[in-house]
N, C-alpha and C. Protein backbone atom coordinates (compact mmCIF):
# COMPACT_ATOMS: atom_id res chain seq x y z
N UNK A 1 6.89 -24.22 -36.49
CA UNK A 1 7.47 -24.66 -35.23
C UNK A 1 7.45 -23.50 -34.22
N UNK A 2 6.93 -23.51 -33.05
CA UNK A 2 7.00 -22.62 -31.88
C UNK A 2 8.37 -21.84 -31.48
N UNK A 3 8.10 -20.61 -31.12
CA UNK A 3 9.58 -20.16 -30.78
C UNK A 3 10.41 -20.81 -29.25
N UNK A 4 11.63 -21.47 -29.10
CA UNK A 4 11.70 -21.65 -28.16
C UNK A 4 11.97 -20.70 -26.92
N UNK A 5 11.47 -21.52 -25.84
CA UNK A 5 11.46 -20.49 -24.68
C UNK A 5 11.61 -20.74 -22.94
N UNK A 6 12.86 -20.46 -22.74
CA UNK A 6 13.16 -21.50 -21.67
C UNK A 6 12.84 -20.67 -20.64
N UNK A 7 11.66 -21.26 -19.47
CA UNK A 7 11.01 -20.21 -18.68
C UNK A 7 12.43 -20.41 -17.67
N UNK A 8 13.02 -21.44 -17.45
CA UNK A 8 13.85 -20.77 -16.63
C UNK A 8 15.06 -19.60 -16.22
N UNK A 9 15.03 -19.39 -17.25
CA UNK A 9 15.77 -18.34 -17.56
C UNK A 9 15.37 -17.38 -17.76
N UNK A 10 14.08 -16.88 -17.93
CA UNK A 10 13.12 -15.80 -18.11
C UNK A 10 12.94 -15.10 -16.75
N UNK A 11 13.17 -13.55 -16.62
CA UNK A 11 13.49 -13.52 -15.13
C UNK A 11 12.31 -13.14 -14.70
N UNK A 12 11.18 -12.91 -15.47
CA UNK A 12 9.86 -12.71 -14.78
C UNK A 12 9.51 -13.92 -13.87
N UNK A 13 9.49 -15.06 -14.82
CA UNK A 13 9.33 -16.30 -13.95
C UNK A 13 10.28 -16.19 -12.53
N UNK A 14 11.61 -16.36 -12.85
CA UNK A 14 12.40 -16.26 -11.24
C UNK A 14 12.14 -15.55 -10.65
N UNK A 15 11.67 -14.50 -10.48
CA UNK A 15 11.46 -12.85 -9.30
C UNK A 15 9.83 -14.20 -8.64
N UNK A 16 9.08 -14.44 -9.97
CA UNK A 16 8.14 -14.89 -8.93
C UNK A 16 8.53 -16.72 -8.41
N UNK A 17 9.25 -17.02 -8.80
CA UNK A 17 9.89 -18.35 -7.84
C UNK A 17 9.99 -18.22 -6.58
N UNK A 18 11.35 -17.10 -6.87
CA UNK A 18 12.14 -16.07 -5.23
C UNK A 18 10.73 -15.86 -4.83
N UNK A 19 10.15 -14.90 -5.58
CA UNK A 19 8.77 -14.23 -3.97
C UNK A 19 7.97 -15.23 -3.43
N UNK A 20 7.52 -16.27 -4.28
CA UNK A 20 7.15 -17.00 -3.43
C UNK A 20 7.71 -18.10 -2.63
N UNK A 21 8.74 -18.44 -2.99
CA UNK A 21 9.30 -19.06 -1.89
C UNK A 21 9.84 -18.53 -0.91
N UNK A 22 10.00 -17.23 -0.73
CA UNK A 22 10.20 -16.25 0.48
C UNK A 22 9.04 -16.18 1.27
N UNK A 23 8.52 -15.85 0.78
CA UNK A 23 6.83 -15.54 0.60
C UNK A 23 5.92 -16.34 2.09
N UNK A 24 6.37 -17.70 1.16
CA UNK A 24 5.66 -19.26 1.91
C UNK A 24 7.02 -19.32 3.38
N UNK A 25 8.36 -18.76 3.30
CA UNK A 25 9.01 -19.10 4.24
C UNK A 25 8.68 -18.61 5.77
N UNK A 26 8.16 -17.44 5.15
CA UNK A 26 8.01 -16.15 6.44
C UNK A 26 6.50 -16.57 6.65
N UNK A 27 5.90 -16.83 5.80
CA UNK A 27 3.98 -17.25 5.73
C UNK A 27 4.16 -18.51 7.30
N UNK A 28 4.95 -19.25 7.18
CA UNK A 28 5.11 -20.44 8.09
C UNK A 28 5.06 -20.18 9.55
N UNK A 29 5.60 -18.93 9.61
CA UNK A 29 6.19 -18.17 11.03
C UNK A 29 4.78 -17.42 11.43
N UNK A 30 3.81 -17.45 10.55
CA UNK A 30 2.34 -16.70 11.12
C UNK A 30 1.49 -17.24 10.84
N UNK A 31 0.97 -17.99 10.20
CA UNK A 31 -0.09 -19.18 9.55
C UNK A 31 -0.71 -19.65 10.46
N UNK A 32 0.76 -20.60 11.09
CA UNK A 32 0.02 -21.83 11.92
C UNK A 32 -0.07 -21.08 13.14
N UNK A 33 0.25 -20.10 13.81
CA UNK A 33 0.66 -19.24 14.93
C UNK A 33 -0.47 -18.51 15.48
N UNK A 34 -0.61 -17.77 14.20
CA UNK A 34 -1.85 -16.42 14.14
C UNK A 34 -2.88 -16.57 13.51
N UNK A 35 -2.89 -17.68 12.52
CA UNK A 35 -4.10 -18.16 11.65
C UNK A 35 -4.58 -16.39 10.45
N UNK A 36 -2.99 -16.38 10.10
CA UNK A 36 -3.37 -14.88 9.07
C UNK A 36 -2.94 -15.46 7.76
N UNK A 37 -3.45 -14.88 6.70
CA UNK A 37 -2.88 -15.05 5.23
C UNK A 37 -1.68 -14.32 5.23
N UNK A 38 -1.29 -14.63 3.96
CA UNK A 38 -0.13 -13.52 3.52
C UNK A 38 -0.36 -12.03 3.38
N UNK A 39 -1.78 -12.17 2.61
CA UNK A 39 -2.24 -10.66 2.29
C UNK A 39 -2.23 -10.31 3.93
N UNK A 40 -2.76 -10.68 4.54
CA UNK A 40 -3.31 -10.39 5.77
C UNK A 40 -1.71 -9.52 6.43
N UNK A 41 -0.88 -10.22 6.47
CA UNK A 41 0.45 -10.38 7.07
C UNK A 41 0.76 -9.23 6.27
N UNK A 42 0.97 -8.77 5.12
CA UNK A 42 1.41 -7.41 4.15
C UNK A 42 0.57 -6.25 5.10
N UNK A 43 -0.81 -6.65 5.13
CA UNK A 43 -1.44 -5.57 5.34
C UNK A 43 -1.05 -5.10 7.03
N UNK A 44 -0.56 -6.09 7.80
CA UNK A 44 -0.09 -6.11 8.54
C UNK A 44 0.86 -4.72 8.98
N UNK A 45 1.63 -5.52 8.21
CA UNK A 45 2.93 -4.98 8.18
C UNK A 45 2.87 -3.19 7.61
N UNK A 46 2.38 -3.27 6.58
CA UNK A 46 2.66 -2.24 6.40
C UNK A 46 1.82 -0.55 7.17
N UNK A 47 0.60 -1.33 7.63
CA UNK A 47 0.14 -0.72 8.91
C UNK A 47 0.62 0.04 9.89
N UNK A 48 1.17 -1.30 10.76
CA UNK A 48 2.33 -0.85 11.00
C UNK A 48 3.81 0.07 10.91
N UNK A 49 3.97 0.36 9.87
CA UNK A 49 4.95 1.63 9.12
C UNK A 49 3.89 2.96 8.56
N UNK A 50 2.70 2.51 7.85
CA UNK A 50 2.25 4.11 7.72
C UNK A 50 0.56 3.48 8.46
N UNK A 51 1.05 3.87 9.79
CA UNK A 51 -1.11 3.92 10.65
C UNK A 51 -1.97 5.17 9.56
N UNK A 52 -2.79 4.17 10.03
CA UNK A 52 -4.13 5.31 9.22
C UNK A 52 -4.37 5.44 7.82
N UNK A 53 -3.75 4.31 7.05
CA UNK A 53 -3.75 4.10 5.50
C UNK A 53 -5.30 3.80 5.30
N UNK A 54 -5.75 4.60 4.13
CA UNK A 54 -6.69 3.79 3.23
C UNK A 54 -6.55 2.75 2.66
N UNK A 55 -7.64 2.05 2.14
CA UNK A 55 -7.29 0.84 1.00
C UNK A 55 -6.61 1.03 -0.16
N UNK A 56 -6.83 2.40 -0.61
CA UNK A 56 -6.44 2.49 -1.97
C UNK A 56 -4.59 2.59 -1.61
N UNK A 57 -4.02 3.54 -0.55
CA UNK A 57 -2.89 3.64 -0.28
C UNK A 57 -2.21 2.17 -0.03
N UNK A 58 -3.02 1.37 0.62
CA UNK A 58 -2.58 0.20 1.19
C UNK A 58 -2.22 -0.86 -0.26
N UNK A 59 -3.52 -0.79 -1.08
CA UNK A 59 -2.95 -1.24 -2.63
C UNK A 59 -1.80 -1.00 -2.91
N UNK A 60 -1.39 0.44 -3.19
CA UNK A 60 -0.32 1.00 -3.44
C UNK A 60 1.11 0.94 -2.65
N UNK A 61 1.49 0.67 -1.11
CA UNK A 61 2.37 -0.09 -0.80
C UNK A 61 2.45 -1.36 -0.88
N UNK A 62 1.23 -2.34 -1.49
CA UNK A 62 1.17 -3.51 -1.50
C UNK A 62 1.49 -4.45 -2.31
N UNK A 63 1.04 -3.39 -3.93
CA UNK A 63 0.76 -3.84 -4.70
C UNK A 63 0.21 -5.26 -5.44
N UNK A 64 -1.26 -5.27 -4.41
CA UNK A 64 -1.92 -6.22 -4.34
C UNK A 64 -3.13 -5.14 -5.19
N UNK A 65 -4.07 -6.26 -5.55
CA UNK A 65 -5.10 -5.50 -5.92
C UNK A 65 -6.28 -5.57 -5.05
N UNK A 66 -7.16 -4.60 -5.84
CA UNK A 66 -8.72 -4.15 -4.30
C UNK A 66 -9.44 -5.47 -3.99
N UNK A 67 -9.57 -6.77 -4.62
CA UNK A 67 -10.32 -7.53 -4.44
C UNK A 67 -9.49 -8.56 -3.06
N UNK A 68 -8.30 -8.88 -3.48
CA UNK A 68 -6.95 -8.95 -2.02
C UNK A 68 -7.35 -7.84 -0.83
N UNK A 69 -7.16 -6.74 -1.15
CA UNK A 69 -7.13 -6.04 0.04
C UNK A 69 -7.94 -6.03 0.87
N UNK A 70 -9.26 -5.74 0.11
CA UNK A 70 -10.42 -5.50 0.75
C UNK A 70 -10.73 -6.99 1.77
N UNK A 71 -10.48 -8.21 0.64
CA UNK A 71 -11.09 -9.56 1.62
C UNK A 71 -10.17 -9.44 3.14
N UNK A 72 -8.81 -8.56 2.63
CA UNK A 72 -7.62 -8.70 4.18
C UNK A 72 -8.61 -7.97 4.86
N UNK A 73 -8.43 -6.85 4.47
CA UNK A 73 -9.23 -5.65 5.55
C UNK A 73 -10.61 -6.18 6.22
N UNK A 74 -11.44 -6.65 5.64
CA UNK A 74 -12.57 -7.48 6.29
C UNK A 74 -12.28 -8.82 7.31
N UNK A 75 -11.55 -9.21 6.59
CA UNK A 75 -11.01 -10.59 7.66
C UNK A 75 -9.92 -10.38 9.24
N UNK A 76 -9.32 -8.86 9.24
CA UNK A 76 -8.08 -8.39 10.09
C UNK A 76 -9.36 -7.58 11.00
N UNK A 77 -10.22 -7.17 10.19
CA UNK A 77 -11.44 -6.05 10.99
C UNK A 77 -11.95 -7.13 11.67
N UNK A 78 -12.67 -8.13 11.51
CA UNK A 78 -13.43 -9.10 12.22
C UNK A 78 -12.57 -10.04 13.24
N UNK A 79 -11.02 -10.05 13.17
CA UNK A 79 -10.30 -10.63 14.10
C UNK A 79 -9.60 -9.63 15.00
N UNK A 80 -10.28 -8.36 14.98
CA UNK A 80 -10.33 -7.44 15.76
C UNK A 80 -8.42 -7.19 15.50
N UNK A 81 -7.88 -7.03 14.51
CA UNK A 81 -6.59 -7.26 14.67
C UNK A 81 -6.19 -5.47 14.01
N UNK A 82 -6.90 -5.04 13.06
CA UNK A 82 -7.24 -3.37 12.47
C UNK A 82 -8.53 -3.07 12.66
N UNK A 83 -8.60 -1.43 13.03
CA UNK A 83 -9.70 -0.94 12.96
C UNK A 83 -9.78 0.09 12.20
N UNK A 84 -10.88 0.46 12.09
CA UNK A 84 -11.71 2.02 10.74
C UNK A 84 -11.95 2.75 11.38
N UNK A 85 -11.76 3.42 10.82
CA UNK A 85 -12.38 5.26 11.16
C UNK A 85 -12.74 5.92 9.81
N UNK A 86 -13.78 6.50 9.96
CA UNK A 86 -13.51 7.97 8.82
C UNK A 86 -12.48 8.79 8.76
N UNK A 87 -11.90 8.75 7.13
CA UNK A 87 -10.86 9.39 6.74
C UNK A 87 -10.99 10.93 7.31
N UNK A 88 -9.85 11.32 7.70
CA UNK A 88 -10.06 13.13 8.05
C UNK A 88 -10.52 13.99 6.55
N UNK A 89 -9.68 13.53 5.80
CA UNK A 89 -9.80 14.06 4.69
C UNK A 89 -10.65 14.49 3.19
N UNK A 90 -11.27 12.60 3.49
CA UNK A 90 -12.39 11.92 2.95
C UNK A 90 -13.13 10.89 3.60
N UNK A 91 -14.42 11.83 3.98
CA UNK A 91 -15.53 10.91 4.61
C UNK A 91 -15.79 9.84 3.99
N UNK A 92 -15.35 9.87 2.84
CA UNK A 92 -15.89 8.46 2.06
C UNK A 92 -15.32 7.18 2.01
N UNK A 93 -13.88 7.81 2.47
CA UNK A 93 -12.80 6.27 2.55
C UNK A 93 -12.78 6.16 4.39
N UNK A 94 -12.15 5.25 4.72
CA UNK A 94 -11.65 4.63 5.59
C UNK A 94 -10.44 4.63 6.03
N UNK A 95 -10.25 5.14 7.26
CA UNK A 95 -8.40 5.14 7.57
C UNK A 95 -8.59 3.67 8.66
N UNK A 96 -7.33 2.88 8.22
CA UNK A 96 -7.27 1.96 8.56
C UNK A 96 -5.57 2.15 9.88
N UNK A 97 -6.08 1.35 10.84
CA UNK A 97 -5.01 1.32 11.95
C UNK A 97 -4.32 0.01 12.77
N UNK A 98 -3.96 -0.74 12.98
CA UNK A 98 -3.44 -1.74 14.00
C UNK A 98 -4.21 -1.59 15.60
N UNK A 99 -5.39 -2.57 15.78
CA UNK A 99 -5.46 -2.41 16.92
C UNK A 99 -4.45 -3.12 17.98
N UNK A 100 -4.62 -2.76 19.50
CA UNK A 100 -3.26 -3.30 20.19
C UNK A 100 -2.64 -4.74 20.04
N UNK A 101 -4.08 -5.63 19.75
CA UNK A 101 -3.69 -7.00 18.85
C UNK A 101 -2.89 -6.97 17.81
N UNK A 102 -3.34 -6.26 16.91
CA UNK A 102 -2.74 -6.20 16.01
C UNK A 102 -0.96 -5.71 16.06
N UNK A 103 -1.54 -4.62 16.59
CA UNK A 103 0.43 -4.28 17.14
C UNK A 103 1.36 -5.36 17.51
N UNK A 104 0.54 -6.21 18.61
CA UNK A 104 0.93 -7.04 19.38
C UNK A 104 1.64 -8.68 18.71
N UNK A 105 0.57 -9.08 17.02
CA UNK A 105 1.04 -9.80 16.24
C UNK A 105 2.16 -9.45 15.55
N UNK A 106 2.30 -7.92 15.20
CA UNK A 106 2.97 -7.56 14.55
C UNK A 106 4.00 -7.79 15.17
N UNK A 107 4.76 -7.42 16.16
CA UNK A 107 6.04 -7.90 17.44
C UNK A 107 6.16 -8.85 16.84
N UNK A 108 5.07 -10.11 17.56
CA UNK A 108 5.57 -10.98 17.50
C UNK A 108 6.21 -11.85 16.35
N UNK A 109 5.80 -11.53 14.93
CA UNK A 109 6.18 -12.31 14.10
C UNK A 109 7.63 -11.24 13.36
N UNK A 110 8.00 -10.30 13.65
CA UNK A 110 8.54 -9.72 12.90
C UNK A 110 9.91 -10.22 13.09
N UNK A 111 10.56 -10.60 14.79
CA UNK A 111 11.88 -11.18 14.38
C UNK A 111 11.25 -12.53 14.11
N UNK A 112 10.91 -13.40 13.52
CA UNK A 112 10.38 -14.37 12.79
C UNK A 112 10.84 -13.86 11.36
N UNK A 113 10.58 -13.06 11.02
CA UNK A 113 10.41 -12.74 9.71
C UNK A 113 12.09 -12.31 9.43
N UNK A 114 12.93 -11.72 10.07
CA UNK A 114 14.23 -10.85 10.96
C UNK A 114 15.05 -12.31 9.97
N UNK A 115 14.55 -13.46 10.83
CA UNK A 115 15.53 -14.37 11.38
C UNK A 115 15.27 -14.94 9.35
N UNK A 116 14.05 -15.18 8.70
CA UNK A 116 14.13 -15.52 7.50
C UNK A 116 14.90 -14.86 7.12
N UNK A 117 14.74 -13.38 7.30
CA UNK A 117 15.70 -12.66 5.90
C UNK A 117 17.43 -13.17 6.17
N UNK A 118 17.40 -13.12 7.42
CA UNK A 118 18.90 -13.65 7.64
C UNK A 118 19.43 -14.69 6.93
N UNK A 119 18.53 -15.40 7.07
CA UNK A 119 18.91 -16.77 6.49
C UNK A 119 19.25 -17.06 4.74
N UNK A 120 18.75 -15.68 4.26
CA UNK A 120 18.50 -15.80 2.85
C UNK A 120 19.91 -14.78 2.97
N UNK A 121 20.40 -13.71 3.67
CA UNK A 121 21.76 -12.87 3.68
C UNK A 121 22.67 -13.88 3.89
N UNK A 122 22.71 -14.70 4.10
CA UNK A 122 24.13 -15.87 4.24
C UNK A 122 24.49 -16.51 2.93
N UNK A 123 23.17 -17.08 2.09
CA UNK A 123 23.81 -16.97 0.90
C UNK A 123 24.70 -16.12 0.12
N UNK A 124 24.52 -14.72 0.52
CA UNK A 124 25.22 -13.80 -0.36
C UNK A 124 26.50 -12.98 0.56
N UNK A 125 27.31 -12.26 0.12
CA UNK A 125 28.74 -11.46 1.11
C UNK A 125 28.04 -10.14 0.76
N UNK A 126 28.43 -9.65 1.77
CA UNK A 126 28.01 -7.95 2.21
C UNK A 126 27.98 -7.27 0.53
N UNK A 127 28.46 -7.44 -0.19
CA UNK A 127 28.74 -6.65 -1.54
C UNK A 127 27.28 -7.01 -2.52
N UNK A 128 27.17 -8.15 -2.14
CA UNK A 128 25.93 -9.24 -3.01
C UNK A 128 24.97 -8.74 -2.63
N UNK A 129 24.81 -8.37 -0.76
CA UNK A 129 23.66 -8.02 -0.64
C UNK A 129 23.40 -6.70 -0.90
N UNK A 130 24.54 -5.69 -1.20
CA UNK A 130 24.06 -4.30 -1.00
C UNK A 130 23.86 -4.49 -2.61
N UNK A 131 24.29 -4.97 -3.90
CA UNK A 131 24.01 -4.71 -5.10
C UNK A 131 22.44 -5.47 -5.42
N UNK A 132 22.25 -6.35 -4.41
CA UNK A 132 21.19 -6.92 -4.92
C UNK A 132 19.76 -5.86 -4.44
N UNK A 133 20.01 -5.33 -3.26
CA UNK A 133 19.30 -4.07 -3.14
C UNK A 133 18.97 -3.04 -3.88
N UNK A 134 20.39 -2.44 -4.52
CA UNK A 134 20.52 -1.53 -5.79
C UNK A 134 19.45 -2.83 -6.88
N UNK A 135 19.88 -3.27 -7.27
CA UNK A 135 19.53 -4.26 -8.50
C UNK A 135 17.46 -4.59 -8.43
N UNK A 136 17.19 -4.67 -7.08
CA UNK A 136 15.61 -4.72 -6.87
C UNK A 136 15.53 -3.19 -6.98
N UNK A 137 15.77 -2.22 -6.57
CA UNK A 137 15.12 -0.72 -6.49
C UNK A 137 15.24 -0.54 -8.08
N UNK A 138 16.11 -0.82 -8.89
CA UNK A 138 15.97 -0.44 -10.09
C UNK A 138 14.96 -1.19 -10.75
N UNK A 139 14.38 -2.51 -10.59
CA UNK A 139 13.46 -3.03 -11.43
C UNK A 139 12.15 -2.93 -10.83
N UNK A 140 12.31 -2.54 -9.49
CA UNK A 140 10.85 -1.72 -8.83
C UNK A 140 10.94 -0.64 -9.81
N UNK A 141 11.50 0.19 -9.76
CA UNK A 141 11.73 1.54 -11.01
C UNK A 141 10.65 1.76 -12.10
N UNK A 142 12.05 0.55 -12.60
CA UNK A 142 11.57 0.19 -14.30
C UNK A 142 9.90 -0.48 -14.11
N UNK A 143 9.61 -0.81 -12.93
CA UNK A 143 8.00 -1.44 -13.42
C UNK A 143 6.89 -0.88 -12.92
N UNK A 144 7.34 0.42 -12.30
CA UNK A 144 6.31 1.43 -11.48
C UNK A 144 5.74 1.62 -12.79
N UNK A 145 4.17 2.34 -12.02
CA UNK A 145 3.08 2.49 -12.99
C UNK A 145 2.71 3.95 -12.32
């Protein structure tokens, strides 16, 4: 007889329930708007906080993998939304940047994005949300590589 195993209660399964239904909430606010993916929208974003990332760095705040990134980076390059340069460091990679479009999406969807997270802080009281903060940084922690 099989061991039983109730995925709902398994919290790998829930973390990815929560992300993606967060995920798809904030996806809604740029999709139909900007015509971007999600990856697209990460790569976005995080652009935005460190300009001039490589792919491999951009993996690494993303934690998406190169075959994700790269299709973002090609698809954000051709909608003129990031641009390339040669790395200072390494001619061989690519520093990637937000062109003024890109800046300019970024604005716009971010209190979009503001107003989701809000909506998900009302479920919880000021105490819920600061432990649930503590409570994600520790299992980011525990699952760094």
């Amino acid at each position: 007889m099989p061991e039983q195993f109730d995925l709902e209660s398994f919290l790998p399964y829930r973390l990815s329930l929560l992300s993606n239904r967060v995920s798809e909430a904030i996806a809604d606010s740029y999709r139909q708007a900007h015509h971007i993916s999600m990856s697209e929208w990460r790569l976005i974003l995080v652009l935005g906080q460190y300009p001039e990332s490589t792919a491999t760095e951009l993996m690494r705040y993303t934690a998406m993998n190169k075959v994700r990134v790269s299709r973002a980076v090609k698809s954000l390059t051709e909608k003129q939304l990031i641009s390339a340069k040669s790395h200072a460091r390494d001619g061989r990679s690519r520093s990637l940047s937000l062109t003024s479009s890109g800046q300019d999406l970024r604005l716009d969807v971010i209190p979009k994005a503001r107003a989701c997270e809000a909506n998900l802080n009302q479920a919880l009281n000021h105490k819920e949300i600061k432990l649930f903060g503590e409570l994600i940084d520790k299992l980011l922690n525990a699952t760094a590589t």
